[in-house]
C-alpha atoms as a PDB file:
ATOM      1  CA  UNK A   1     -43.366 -54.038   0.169  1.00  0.00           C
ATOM      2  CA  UNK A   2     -46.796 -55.587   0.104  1.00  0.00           C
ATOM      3  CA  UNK A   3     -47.397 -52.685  -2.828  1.00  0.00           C
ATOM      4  CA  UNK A   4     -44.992 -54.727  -5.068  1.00  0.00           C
ATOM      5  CA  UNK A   5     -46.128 -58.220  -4.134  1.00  0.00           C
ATOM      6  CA  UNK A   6     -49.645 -57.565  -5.388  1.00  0.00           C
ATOM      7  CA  UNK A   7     -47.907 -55.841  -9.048  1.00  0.00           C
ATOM      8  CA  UNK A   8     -46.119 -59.266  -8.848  1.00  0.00           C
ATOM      9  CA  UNK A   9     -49.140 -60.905  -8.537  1.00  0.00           C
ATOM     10  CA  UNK A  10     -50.898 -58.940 -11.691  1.00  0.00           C
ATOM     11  CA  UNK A  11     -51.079 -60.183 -15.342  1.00  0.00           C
ATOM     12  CA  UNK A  12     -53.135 -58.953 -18.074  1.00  0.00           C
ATOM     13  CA  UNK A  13     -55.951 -62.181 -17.523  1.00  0.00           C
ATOM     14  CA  UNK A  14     -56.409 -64.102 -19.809  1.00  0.00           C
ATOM     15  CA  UNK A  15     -58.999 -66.415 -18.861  1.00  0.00           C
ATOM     16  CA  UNK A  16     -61.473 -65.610 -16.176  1.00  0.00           C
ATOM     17  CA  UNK A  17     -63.259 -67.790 -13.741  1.00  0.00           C
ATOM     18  CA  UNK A  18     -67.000 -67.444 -15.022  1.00  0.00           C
ATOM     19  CA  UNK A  19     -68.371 -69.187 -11.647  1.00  0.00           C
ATOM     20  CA  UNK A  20     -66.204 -66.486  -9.208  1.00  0.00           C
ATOM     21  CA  UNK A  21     -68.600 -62.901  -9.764  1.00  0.00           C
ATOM     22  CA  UNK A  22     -66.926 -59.737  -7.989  1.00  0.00           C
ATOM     23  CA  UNK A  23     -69.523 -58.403  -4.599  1.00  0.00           C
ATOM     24  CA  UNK A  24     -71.648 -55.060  -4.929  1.00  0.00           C
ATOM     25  CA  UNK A  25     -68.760 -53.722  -2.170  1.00  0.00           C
ATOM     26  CA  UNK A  26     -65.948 -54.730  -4.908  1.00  0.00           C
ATOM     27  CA  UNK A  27     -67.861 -52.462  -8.136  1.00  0.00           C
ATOM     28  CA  UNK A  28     -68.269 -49.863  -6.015  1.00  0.00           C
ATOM     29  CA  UNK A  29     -65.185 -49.608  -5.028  1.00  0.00           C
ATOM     30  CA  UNK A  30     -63.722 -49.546  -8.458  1.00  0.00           C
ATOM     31  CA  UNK A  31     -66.412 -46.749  -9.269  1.00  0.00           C
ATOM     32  CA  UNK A  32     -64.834 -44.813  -6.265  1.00  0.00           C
ATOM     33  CA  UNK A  33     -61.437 -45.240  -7.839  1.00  0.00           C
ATOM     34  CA  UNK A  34     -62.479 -43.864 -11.402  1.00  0.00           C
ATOM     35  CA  UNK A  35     -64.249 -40.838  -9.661  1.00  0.00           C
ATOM     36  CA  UNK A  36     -61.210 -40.174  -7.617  1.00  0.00           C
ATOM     37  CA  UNK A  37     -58.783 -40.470 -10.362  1.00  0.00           C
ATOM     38  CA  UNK A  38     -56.930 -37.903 -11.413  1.00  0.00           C
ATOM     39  CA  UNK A  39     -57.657 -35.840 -14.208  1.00  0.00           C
ATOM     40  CA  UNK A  40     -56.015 -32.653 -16.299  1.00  0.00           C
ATOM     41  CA  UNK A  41     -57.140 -29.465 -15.142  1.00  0.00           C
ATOM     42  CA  UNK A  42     -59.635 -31.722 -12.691  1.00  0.00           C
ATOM     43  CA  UNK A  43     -62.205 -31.660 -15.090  1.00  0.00           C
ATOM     44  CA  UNK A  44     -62.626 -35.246 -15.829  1.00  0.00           C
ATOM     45  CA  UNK A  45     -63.668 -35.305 -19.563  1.00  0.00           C
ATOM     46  CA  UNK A  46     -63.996 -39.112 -19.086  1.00  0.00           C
ATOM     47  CA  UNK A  47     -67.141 -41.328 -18.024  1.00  0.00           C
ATOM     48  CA  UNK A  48     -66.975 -44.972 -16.882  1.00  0.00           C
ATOM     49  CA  UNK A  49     -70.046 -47.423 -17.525  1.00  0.00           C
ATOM     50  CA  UNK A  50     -70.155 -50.820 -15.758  1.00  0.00           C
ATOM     51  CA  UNK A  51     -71.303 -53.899 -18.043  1.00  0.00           C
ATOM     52  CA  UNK A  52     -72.315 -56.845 -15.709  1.00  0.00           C
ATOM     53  CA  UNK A  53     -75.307 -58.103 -17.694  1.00  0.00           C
ATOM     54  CA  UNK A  54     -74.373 -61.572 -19.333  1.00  0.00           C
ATOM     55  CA  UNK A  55     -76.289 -60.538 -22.232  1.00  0.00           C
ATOM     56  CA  UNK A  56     -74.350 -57.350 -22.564  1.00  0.00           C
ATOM     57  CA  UNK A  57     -71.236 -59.280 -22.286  1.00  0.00           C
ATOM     58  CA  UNK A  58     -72.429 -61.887 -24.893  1.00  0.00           C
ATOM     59  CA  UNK A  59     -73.219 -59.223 -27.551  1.00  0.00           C
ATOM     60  CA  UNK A  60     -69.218 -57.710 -26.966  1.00  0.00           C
ATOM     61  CA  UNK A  61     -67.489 -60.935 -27.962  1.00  0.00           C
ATOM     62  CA  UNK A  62     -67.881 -60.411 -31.711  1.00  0.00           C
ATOM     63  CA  UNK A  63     -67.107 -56.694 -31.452  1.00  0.00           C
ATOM     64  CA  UNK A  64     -63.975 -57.446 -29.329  1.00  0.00           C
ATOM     65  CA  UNK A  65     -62.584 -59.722 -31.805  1.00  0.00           C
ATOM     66  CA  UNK A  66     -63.667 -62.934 -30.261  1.00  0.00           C
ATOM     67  CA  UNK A  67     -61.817 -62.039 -26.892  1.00  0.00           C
ATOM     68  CA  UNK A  68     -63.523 -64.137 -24.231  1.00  0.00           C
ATOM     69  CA  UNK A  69     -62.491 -62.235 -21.134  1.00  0.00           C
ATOM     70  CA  UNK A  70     -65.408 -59.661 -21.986  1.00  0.00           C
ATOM     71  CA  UNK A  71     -68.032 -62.726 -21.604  1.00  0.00           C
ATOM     72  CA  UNK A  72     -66.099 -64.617 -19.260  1.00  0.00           C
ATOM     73  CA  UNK A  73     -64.982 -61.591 -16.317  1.00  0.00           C
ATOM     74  CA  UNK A  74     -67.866 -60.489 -13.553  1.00  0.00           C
ATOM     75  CA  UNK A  75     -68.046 -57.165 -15.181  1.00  0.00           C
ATOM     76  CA  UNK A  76     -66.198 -54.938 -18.051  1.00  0.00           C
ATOM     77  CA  UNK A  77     -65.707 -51.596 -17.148  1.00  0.00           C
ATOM     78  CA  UNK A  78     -65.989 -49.215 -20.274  1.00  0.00           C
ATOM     79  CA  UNK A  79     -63.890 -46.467 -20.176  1.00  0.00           C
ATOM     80  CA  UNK A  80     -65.460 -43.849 -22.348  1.00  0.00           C
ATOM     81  CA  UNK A  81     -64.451 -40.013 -22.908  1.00  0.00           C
ATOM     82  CA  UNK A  82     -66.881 -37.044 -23.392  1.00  0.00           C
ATOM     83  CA  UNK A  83     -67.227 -34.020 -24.895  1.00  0.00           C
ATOM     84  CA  UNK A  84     -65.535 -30.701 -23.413  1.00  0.00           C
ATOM     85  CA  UNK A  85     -66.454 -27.508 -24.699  1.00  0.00           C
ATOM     86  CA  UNK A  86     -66.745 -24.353 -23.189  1.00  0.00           C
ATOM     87  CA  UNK A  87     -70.376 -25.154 -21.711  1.00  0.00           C
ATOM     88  CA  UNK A  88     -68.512 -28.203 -19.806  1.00  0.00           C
ATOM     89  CA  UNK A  89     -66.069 -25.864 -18.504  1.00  0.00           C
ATOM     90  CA  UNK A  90     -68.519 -23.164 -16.748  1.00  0.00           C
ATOM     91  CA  UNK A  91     -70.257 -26.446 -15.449  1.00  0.00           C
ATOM     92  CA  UNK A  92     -67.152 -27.770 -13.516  1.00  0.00           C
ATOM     93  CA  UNK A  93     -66.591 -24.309 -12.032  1.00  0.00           C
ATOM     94  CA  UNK A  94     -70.159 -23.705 -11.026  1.00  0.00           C
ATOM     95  CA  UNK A  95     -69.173 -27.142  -8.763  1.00  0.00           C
ATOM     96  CA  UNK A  96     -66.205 -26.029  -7.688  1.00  0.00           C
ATOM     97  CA  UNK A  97     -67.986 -22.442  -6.342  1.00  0.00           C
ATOM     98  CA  UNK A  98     -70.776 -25.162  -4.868  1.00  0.00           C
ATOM     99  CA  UNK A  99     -68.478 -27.112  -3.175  1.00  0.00           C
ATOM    100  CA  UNK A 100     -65.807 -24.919  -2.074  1.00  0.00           C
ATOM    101  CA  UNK A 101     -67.499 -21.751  -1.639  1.00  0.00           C
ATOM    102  CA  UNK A 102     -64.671 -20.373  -4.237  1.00  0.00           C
ATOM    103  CA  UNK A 103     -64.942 -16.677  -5.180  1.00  0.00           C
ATOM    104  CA  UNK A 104     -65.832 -15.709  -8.697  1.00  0.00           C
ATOM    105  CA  UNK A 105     -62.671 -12.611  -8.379  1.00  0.00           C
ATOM    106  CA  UNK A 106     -59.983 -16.196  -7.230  1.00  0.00           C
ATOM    107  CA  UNK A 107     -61.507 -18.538  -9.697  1.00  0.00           C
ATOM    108  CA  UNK A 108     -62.107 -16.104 -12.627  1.00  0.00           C
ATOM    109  CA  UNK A 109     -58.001 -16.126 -14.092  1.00  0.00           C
ATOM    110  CA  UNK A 110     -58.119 -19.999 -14.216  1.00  0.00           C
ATOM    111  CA  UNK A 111     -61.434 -20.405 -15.435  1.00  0.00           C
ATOM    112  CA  UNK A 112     -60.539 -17.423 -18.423  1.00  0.00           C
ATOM    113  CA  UNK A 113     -57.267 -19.489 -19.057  1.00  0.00           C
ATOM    114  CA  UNK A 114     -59.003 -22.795 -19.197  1.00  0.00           C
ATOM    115  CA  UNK A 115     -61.709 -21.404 -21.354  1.00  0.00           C
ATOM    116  CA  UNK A 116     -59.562 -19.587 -24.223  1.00  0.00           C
ATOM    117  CA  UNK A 117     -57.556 -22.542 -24.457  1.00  0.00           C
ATOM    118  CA  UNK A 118     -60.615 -25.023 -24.973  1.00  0.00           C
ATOM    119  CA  UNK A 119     -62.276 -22.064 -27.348  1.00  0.00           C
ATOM    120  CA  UNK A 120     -58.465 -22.966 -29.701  1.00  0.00           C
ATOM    121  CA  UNK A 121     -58.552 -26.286 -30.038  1.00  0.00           C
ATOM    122  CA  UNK A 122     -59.805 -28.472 -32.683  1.00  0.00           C
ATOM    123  CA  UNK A 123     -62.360 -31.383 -31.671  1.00  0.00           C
ATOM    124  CA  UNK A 124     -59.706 -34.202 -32.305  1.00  0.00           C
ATOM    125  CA  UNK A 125     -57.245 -32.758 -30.358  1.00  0.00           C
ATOM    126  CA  UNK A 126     -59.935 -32.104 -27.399  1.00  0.00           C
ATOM    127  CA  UNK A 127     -60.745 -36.037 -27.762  1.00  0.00           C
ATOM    128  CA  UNK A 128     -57.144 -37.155 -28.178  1.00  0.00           C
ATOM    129  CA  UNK A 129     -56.085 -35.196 -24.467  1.00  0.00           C
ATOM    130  CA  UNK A 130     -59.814 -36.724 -23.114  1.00  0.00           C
ATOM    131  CA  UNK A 131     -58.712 -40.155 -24.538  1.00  0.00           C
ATOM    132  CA  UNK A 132     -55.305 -39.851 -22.510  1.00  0.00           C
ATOM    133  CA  UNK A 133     -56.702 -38.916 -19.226  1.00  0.00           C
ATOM    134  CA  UNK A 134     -58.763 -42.446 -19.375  1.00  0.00           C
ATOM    135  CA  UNK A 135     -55.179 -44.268 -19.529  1.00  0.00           C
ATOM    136  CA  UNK A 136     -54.435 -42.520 -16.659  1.00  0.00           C
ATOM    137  CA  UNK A 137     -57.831 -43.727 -14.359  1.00  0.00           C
ATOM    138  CA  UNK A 138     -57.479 -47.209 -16.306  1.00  0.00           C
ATOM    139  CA  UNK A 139     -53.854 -47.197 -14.608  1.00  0.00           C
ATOM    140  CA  UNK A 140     -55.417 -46.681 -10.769  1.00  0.00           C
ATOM    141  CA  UNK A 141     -57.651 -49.104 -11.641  1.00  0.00           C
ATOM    142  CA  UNK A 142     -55.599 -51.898 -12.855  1.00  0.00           C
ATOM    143  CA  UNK A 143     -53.398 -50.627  -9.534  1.00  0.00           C
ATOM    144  CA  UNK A 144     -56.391 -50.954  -7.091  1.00  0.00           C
ATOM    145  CA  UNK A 145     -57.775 -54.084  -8.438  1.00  0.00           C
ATOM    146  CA  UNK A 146     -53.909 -55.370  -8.136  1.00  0.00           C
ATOM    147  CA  UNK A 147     -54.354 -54.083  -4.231  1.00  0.00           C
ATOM    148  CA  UNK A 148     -57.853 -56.128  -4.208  1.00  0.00           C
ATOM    149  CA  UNK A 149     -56.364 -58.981  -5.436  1.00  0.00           C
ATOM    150  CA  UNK A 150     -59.242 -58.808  -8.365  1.00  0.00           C
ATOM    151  CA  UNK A 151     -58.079 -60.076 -11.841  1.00  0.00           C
ATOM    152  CA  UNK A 152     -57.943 -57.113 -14.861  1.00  0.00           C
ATOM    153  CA  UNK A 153     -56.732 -57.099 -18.219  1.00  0.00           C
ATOM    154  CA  UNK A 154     -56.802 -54.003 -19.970  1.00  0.00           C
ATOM    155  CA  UNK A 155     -58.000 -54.090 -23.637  1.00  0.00           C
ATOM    156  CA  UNK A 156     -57.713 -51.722 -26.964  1.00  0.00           C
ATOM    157  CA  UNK A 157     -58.414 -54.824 -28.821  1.00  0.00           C
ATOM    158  CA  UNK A 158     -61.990 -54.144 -29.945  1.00  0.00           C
ATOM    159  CA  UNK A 159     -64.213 -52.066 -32.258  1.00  0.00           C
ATOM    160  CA  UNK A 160     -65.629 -48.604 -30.391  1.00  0.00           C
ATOM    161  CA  UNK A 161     -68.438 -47.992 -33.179  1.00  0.00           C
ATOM    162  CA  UNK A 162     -70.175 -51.293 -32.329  1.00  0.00           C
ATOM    163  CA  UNK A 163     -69.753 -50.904 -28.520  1.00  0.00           C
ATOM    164  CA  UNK A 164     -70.501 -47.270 -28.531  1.00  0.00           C
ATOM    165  CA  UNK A 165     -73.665 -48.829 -30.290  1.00  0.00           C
ATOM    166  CA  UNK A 166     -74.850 -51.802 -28.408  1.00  0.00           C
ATOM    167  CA  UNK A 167     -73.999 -49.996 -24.916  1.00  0.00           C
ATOM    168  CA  UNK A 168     -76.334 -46.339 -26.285  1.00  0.00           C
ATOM    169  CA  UNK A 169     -73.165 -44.704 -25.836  1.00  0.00           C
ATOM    170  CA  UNK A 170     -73.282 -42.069 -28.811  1.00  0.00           C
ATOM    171  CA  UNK A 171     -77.075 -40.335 -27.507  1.00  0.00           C
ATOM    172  CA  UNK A 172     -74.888 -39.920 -24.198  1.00  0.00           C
ATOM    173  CA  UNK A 173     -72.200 -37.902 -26.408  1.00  0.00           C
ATOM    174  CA  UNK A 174     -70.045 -40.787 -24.689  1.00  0.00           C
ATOM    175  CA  UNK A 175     -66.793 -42.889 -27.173  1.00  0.00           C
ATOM    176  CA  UNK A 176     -65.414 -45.899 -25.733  1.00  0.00           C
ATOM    177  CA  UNK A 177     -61.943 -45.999 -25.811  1.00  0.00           C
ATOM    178  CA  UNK A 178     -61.063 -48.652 -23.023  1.00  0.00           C
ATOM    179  CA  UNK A 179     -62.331 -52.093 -21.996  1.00  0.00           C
ATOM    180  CA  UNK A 180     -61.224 -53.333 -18.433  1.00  0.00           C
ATOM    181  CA  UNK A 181     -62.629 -56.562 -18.123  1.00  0.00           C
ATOM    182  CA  UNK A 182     -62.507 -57.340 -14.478  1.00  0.00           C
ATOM    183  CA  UNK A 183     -63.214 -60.438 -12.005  1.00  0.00           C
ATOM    184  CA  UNK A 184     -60.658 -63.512 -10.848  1.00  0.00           C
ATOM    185  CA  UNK A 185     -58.376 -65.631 -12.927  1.00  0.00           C
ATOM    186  CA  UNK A 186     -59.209 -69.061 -14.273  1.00  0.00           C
ATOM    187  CA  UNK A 187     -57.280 -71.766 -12.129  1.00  0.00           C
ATOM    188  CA  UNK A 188     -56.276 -73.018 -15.369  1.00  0.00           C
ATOM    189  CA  UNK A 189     -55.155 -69.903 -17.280  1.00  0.00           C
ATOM    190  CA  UNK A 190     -51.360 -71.006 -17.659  1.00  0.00           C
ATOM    191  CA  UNK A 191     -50.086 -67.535 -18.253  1.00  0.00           C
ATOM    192  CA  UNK A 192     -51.083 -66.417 -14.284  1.00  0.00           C
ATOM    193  CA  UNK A 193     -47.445 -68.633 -13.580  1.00  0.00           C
ATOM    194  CA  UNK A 194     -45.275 -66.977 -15.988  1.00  0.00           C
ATOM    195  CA  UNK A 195     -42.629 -64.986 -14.906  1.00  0.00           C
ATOM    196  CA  UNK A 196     -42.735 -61.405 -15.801  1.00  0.00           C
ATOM    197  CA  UNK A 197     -40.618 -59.869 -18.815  1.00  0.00           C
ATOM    198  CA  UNK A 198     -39.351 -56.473 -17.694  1.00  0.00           C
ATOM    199  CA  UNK A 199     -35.789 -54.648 -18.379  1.00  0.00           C
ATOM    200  CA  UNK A 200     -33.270 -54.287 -15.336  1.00  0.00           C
ATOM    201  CA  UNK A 201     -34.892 -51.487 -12.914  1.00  0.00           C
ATOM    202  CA  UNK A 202     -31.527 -49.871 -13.612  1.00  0.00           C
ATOM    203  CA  UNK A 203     -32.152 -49.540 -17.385  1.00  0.00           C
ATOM    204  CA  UNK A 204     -35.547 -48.254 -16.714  1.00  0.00           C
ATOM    205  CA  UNK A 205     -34.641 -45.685 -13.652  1.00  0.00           C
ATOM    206  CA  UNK A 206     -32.394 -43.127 -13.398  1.00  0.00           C
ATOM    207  CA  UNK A 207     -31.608 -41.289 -10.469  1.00  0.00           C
ATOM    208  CA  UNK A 208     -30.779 -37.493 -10.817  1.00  0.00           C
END
């Protein structure tokens, strides 16, 4: 049960402690639980960059509506998506063959699946399914940090042009499409003590 006790204590943070900054151990961690995420197919069309420079932070404000938690958290994870093409795809099966020894004659049907069906689709439907495997290593983040007991609160509220410009995103072919501003809570942040709002578990779950 301690699983649900730390998703108790969660909340999307409002106001961060600016004196409290996260250890070396604590990024890294997080940066081993984007990495480890999973992803569609495995190939992880997504790319995380870690903002902890003040300046850095200072500059987001403006272009994340004047949201304080980007200036105000240790760090702000950027979750960012990338181009996949076919090129991508023969470079995450050249890893696999490097790392698991995989014959070409076992690989070759999913790789020839993988790459006809990438060869089909149109470039905003590539970034859309790229965009929705970042929700899903934002969610194991927001989940580890809750096992960490570090302070997140996950953000759409901001403008990706600007932040793909002031972070150099676009020259890495990188779009921000998350913000996970992360650190500890503000001892004064009143919304850390209000109860949760969720439906019944029985309106939400069904057994089958």
């Amino acid at each position: 049960m301690k699983s649900i006790e730390n998703l108790e204590w969660r909340y999307a943070t409002k106001k961060f402690d600016n004196q409290k900054q996260l250890s070396k151990e604590q990024l890294e961690l997080l940066a081993q639980t984007f990495n480890l995420t999973a992803t569609s197919y495995g190939l992880q069309p997504c790319r995380m960059m870690i903002v902890t420079s003040q300046e850095v932070k200072e500059a987001m404000i403006e272009k994340s509506y004047g949201q304080r938690q980007v200036v105000d958290a240790s760090a702000v994870l950027v979750l960012c998506t990338t181009h996949v093409d076919v090129d991508y795809v023969n470079d995450y099966f050249n890893l696999v063959k490097k790392i698991r020894q995989t014959p070409d004659e076992v690989l070759k049907p999913f790789m020839d699946m993988l790459i006809s069906t990438f060869s089909q689709k149109e470039v905003e439907e590539v970034e859309q399914w790229s965009k929705n495997q970042a929700y899903i290593a934002l969610g194991s983040l927001m989940t580890v940090c809750a096992q960490e007991r570090i302070d997140s609160c996950p953000m759409e509220g901001f403008i990706p042009e600007q932040i793909d410009e002031l972070l150099g995103l676009k020259k890495q072919g990188l779009k921000s499409v998350l913000l996970l501003p992360v650190g500890h809570r503000a001892q004064d942040d009143m919304f850390a003590d209000f109860k949760k709002i969720r439906r019944p578990q029985q309106e939400m779950v069904q057994y089958v």
